[in-house]
N, C-alpha and C. Protein backbone atom coordinates (compact mmCIF):
# COMPACT_ATOMS: atom_id res chain seq x y z
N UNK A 1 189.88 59.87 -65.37
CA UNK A 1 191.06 60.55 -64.90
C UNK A 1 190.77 61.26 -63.59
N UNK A 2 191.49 60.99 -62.48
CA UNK A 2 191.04 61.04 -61.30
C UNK A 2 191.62 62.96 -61.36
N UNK A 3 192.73 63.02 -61.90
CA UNK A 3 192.64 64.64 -61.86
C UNK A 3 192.27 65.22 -62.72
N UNK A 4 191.70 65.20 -64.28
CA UNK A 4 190.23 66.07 -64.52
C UNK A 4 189.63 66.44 -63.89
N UNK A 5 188.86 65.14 -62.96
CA UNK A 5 187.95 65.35 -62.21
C UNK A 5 187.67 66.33 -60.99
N UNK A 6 189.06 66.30 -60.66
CA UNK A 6 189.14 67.26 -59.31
C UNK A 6 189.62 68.43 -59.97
N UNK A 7 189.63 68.96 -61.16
CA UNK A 7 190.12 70.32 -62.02
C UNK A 7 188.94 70.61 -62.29
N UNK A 8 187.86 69.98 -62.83
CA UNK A 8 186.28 69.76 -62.70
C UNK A 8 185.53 70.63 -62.05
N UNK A 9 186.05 69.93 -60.36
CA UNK A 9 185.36 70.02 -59.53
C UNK A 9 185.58 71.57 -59.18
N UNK A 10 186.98 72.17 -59.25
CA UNK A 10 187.66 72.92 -58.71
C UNK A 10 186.77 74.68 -59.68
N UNK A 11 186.32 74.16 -60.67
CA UNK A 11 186.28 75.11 -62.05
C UNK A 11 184.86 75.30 -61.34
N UNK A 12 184.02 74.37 -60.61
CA UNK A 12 182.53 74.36 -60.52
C UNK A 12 182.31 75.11 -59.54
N UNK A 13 183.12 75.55 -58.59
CA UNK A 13 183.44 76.19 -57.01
C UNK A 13 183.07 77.84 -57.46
N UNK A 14 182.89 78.28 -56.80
CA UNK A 14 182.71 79.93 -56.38
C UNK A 14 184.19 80.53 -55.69
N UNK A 15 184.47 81.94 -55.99
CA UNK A 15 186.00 82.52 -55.57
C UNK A 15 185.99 82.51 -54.57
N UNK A 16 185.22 82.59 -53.75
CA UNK A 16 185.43 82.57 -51.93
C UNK A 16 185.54 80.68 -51.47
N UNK A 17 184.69 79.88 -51.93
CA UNK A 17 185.29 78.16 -52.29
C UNK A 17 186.45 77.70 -52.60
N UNK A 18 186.97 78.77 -53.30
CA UNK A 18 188.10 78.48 -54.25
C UNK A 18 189.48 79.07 -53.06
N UNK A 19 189.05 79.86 -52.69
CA UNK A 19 189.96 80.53 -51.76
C UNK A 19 189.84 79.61 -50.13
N UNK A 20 188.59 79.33 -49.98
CA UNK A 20 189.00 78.74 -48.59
C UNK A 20 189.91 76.91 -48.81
N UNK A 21 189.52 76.36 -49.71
CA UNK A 21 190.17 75.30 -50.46
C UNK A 21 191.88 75.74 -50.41
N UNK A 22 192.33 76.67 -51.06
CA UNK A 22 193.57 76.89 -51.31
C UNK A 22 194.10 77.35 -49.59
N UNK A 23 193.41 78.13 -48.91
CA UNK A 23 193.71 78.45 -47.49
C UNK A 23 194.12 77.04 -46.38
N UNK A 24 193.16 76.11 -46.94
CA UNK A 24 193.26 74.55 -46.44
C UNK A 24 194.37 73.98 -46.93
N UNK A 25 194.47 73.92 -48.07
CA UNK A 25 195.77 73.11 -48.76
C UNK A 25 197.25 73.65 -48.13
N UNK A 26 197.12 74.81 -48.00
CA UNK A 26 198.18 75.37 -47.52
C UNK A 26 198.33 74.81 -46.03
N UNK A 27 197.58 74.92 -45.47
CA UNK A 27 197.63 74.53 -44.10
C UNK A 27 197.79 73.36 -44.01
N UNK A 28 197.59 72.31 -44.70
CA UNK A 28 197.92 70.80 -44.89
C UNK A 28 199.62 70.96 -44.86
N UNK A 29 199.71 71.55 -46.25
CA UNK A 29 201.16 71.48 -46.79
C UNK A 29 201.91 72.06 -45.60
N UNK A 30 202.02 72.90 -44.68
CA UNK A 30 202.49 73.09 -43.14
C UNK A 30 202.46 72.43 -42.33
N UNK A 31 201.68 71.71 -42.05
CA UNK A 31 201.76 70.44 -41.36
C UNK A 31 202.31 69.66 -42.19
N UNK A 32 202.43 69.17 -43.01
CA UNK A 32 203.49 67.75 -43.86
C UNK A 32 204.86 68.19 -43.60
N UNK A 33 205.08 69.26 -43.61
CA UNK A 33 206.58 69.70 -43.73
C UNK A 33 207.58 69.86 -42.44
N UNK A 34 206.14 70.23 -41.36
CA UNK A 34 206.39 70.14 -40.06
C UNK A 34 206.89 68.47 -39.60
N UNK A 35 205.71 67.74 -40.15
CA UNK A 35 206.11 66.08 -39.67
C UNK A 35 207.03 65.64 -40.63
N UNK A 36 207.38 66.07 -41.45
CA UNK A 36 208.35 66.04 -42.00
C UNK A 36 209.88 65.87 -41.12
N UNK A 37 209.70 67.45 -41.01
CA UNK A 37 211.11 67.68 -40.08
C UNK A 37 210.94 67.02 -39.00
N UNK A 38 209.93 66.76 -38.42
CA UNK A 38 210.08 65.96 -37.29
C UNK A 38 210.17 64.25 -37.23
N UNK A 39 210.48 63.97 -38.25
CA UNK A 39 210.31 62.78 -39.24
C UNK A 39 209.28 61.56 -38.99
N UNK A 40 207.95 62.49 -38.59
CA UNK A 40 206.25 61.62 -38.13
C UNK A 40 205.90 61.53 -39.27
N UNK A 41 206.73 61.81 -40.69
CA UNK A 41 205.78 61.94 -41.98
C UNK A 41 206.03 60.37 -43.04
N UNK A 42 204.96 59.26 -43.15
CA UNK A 42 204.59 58.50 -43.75
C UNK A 42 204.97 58.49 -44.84
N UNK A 43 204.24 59.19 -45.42
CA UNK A 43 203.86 59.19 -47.02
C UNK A 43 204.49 60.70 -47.54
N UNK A 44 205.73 60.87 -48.10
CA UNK A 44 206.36 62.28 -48.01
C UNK A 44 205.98 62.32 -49.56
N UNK A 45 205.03 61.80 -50.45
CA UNK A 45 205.13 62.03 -51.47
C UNK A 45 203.69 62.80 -51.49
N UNK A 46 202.90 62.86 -50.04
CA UNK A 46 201.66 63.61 -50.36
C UNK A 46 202.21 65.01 -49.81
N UNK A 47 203.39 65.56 -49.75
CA UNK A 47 204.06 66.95 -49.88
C UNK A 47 203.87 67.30 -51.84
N UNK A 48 204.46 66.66 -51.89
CA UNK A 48 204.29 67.19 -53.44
C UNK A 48 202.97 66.95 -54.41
N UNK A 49 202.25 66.18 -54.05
CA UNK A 49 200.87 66.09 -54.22
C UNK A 49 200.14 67.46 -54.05
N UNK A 50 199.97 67.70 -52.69
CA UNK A 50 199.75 69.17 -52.39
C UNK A 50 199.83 70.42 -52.89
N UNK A 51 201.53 70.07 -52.88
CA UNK A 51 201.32 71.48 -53.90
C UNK A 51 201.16 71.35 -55.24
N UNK A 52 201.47 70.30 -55.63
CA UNK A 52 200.35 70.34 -57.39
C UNK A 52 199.05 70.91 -57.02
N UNK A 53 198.51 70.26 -55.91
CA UNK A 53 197.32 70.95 -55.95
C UNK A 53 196.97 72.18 -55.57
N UNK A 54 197.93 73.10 -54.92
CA UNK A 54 197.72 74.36 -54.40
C UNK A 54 197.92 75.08 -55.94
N UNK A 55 198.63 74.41 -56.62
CA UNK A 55 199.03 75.30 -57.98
C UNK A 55 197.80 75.37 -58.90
N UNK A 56 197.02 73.84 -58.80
CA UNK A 56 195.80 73.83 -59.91
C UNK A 56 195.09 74.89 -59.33
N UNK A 57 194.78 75.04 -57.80
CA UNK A 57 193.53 75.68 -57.40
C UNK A 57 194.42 76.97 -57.40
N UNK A 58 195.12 77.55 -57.60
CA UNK A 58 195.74 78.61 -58.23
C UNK A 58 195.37 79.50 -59.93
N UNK A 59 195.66 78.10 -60.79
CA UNK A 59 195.81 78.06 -61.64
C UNK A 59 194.22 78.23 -62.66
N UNK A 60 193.29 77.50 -61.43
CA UNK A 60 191.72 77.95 -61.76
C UNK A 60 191.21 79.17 -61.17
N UNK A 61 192.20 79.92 -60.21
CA UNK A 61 191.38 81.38 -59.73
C UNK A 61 191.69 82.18 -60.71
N UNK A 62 193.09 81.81 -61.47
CA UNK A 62 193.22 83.14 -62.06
C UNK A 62 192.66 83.07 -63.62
N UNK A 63 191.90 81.58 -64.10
CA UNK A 63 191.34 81.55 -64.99
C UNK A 63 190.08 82.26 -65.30
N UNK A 64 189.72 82.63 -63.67
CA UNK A 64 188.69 83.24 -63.32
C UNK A 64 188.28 84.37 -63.69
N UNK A 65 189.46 84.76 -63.55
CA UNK A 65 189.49 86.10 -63.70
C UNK A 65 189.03 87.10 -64.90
C-alpha cells in the first residue's frame, strides 16, 4: 500500500521534519492553485492529493503529541 508507506515514513520523521515537510506541501499546494487559475495546471487531481497529504502530515504531528 503505497500510502501506509508514506504514513510510515511520515511517523519515522522528527517534529522539525515533520514541520518542514508540511511547510513544503503547502507551498506545492500554492503553486497548483496558482496554475490552476492560470489554467498551466495538467494534472488538477494532484491539488487534492496534496492536501490529503498536508492533512496526514497533520494528522501524525498531533499524534505526536
Amino acid at each position: 500500500m503505497k500510502i501506509n508507506k508514506y504514513v510510515e515514513d511520515l511517523r519515522a520523521k522528527s517534529a522539525a521534519e515533520l514541520n518542514d515537510e508540511l511547510v513544503a506541501a503547502k507551498k506545492e499546494l500554492f503553486n497548483l492553485r496558482f496554475q490552476n487559475a492560470t489554467n498551466q495546471l495538467d494534472n488538477t487531481s494532484r491539488i487534492k492529493e496534496v492536501r490529503k497529504n498536508i492533512a496526514r502530515i497533520q494528522t501524525v504531528m498531533k499524534e505526536a503529541r
